[in-house]
N, C-alpha and C. Protein backbone atom coordinates (compact mmCIF):
# COMPACT_ATOMS: atom_id res chain seq x y z
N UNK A 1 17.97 -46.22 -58.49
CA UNK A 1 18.92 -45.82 -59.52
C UNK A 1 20.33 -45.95 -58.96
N UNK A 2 21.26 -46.75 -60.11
CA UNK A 2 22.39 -46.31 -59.46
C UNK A 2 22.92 -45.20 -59.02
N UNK A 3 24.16 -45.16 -58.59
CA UNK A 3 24.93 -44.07 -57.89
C UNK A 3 26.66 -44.08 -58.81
N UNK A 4 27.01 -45.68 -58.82
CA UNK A 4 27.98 -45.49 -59.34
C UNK A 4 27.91 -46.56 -60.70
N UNK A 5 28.81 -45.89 -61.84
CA UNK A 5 28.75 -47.00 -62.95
C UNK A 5 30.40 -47.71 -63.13
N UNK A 6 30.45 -48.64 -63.35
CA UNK A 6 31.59 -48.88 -63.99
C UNK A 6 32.23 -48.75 -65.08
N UNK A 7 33.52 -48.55 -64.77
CA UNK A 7 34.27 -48.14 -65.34
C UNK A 7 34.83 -49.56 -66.62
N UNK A 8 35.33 -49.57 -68.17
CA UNK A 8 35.56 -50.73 -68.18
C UNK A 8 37.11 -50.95 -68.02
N UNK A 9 37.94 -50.30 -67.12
CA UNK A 9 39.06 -50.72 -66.36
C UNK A 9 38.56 -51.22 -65.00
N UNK A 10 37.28 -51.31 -64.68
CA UNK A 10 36.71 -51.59 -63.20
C UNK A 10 36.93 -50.97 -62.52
N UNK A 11 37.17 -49.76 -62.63
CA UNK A 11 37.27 -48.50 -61.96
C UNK A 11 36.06 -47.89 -61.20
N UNK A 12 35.15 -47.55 -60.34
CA UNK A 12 33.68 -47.07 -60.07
C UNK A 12 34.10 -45.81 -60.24
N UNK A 13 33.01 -44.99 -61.42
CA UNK A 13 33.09 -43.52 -61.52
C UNK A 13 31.63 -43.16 -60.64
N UNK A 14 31.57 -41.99 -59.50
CA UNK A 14 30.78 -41.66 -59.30
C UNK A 14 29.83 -40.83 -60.08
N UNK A 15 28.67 -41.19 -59.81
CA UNK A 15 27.36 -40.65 -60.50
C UNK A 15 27.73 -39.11 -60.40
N UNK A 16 26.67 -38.27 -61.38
CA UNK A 16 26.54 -36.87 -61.24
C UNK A 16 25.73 -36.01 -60.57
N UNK A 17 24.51 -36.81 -60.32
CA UNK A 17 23.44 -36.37 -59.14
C UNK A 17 23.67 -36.15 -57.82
N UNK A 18 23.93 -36.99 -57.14
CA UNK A 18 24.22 -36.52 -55.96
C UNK A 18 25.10 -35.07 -55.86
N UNK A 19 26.55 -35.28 -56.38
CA UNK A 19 27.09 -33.71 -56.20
C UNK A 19 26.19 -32.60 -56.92
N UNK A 20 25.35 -32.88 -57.67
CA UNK A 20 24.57 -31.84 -58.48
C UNK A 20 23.26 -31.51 -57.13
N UNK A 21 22.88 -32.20 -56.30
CA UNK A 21 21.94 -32.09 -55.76
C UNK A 21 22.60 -31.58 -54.33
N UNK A 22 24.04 -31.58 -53.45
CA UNK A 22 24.75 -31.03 -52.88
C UNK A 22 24.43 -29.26 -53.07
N UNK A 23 25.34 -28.98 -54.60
CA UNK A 23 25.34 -27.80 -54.34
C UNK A 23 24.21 -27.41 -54.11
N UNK A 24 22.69 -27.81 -55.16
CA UNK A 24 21.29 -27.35 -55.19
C UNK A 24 21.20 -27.07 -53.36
N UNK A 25 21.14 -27.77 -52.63
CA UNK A 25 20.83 -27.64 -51.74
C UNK A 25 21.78 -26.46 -50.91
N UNK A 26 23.27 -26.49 -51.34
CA UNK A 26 23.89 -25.33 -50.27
C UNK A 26 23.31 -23.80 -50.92
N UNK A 27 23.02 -24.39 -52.28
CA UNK A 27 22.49 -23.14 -52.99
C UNK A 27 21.07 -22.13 -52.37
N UNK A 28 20.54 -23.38 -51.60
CA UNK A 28 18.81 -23.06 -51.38
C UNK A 28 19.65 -22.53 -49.84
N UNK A 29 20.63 -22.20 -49.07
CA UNK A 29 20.50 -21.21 -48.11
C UNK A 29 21.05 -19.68 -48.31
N UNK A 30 20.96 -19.61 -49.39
CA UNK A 30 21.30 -17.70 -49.89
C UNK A 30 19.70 -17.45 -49.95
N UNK A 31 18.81 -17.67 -50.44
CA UNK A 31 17.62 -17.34 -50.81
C UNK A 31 16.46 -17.79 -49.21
N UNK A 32 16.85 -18.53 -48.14
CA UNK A 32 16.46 -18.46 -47.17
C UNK A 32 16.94 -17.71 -46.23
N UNK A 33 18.26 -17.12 -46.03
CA UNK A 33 18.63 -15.93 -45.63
C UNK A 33 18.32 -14.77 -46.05
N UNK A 34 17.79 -14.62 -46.97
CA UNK A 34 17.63 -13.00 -47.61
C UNK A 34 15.77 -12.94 -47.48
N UNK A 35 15.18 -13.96 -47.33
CA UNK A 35 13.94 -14.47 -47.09
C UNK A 35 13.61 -13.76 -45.31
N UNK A 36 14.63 -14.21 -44.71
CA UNK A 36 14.64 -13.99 -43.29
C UNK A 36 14.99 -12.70 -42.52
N UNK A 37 15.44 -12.48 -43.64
CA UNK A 37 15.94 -10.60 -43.15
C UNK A 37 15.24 -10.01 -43.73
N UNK A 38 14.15 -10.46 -45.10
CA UNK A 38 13.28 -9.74 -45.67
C UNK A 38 12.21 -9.50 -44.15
N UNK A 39 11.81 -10.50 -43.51
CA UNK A 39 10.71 -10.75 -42.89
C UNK A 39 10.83 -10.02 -41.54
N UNK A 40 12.38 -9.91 -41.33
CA UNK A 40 12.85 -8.93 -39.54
C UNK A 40 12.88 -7.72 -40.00
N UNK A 41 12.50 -7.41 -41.71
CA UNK A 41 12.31 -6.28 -41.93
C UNK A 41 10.59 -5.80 -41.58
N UNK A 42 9.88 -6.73 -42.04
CA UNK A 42 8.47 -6.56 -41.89
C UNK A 42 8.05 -6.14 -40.58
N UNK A 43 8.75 -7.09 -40.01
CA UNK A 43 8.50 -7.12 -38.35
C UNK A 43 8.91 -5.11 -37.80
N UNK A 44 9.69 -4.43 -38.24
CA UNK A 44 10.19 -3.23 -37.91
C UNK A 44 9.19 -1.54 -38.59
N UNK A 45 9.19 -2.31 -39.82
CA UNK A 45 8.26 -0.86 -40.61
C UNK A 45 7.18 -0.56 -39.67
N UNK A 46 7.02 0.59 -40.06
CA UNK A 46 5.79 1.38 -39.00
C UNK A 46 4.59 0.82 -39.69
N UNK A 47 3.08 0.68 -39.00
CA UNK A 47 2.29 0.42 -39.32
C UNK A 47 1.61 1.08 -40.16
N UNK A 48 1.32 2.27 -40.23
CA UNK A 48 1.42 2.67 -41.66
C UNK A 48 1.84 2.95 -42.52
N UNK A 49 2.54 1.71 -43.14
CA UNK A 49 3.13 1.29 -44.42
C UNK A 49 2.92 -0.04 -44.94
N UNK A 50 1.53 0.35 -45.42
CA UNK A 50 0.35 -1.31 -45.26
C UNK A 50 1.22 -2.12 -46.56
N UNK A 51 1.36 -1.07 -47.59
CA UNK A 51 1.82 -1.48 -48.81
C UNK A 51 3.05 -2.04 -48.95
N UNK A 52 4.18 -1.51 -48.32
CA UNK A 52 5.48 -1.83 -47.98
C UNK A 52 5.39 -3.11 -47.37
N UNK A 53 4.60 -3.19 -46.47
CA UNK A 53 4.43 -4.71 -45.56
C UNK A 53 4.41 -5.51 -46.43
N UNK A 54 3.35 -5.86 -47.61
CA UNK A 54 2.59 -6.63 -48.58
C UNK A 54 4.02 -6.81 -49.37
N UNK A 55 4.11 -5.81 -50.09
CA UNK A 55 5.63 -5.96 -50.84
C UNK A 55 6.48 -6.96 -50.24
N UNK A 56 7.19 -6.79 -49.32
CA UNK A 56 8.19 -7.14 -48.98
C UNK A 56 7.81 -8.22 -48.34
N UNK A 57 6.65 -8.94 -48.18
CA UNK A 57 5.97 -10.27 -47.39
C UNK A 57 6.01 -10.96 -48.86
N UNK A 58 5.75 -10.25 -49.88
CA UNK A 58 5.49 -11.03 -50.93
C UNK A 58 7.09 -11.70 -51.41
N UNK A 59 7.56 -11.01 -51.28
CA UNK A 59 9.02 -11.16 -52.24
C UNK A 59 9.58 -11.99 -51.16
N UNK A 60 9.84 -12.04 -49.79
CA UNK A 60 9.92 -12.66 -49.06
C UNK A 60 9.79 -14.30 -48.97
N UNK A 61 8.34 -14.37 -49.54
CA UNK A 61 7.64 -15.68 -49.42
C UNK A 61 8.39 -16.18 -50.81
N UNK A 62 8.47 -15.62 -52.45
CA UNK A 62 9.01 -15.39 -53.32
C UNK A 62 10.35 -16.40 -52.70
N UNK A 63 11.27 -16.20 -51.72
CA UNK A 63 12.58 -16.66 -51.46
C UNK A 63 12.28 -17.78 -51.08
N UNK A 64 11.15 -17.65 -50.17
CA UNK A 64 11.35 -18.99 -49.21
C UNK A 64 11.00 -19.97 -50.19
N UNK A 65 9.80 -20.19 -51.21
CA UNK A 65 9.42 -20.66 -52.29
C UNK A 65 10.57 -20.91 -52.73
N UNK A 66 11.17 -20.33 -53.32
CA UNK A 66 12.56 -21.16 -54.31
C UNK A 66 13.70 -21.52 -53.41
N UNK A 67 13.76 -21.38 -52.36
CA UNK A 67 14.49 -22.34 -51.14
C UNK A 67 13.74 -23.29 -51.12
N UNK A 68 12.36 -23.54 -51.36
CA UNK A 68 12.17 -25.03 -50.94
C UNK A 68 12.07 -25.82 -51.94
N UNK A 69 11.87 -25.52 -53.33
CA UNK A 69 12.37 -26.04 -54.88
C UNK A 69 13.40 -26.72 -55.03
N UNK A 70 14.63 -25.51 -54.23
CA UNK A 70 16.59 -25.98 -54.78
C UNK A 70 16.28 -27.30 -53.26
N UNK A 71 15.72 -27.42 -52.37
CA UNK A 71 16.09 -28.39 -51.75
C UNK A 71 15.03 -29.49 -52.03
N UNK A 72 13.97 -29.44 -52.86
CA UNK A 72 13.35 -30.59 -52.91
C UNK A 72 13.85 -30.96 -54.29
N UNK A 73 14.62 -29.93 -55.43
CA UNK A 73 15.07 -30.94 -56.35
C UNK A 73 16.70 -30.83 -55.39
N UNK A 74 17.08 -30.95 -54.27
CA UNK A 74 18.70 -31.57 -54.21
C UNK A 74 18.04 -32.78 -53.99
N UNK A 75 17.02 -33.29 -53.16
CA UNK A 75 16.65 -34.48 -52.21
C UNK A 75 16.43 -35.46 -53.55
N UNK A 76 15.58 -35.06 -54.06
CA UNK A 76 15.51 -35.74 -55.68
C UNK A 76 16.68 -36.36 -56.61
N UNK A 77 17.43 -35.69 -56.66
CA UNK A 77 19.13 -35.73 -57.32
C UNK A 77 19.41 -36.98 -56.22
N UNK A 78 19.90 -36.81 -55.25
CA UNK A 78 20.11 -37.62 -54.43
C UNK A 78 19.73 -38.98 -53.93
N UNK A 79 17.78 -39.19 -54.32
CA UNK A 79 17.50 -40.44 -53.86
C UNK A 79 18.23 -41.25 -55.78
């Protein structure tokens, strides 16, 4: 697919994907940071707090999951 179209002054306007797939991707490191401090949280709770563990492993995984979405549709945008 192209990237750029012309303009009919012959101008090249750049495509919209790529910058659309930029932010997607700076976007997908808020939700892998909060993923990662979910998990140095897991690592700390006392062991009996079986339920709390589960929770917060879940919602956790929850982040990392849609961190790897916003960067497999930036890579997408992009090719």
């Amino acid at each position: 697919m192209k990237r750029e179209k012309k303009r009919k002054d012959g101008e090249k306007a750049w495509h919209w994907r790529p910058k659309l797939g930029l932010r997607l991707g700076r976007f997908a490191i808020i939700p892998t940071f909060i993923g990662v401090l979910m998990m140095m949280q897991v690592m700390t709770v006392e062991q009996g707090e079986e339920f709390a563990i589960l929770g917060i492993a879940i919602v956790a995984t929850s982040f990392f999951l849609f961190a790897l979405v916003c960067l497999v549709g930036a890579l997408y945008l992009r090719s």
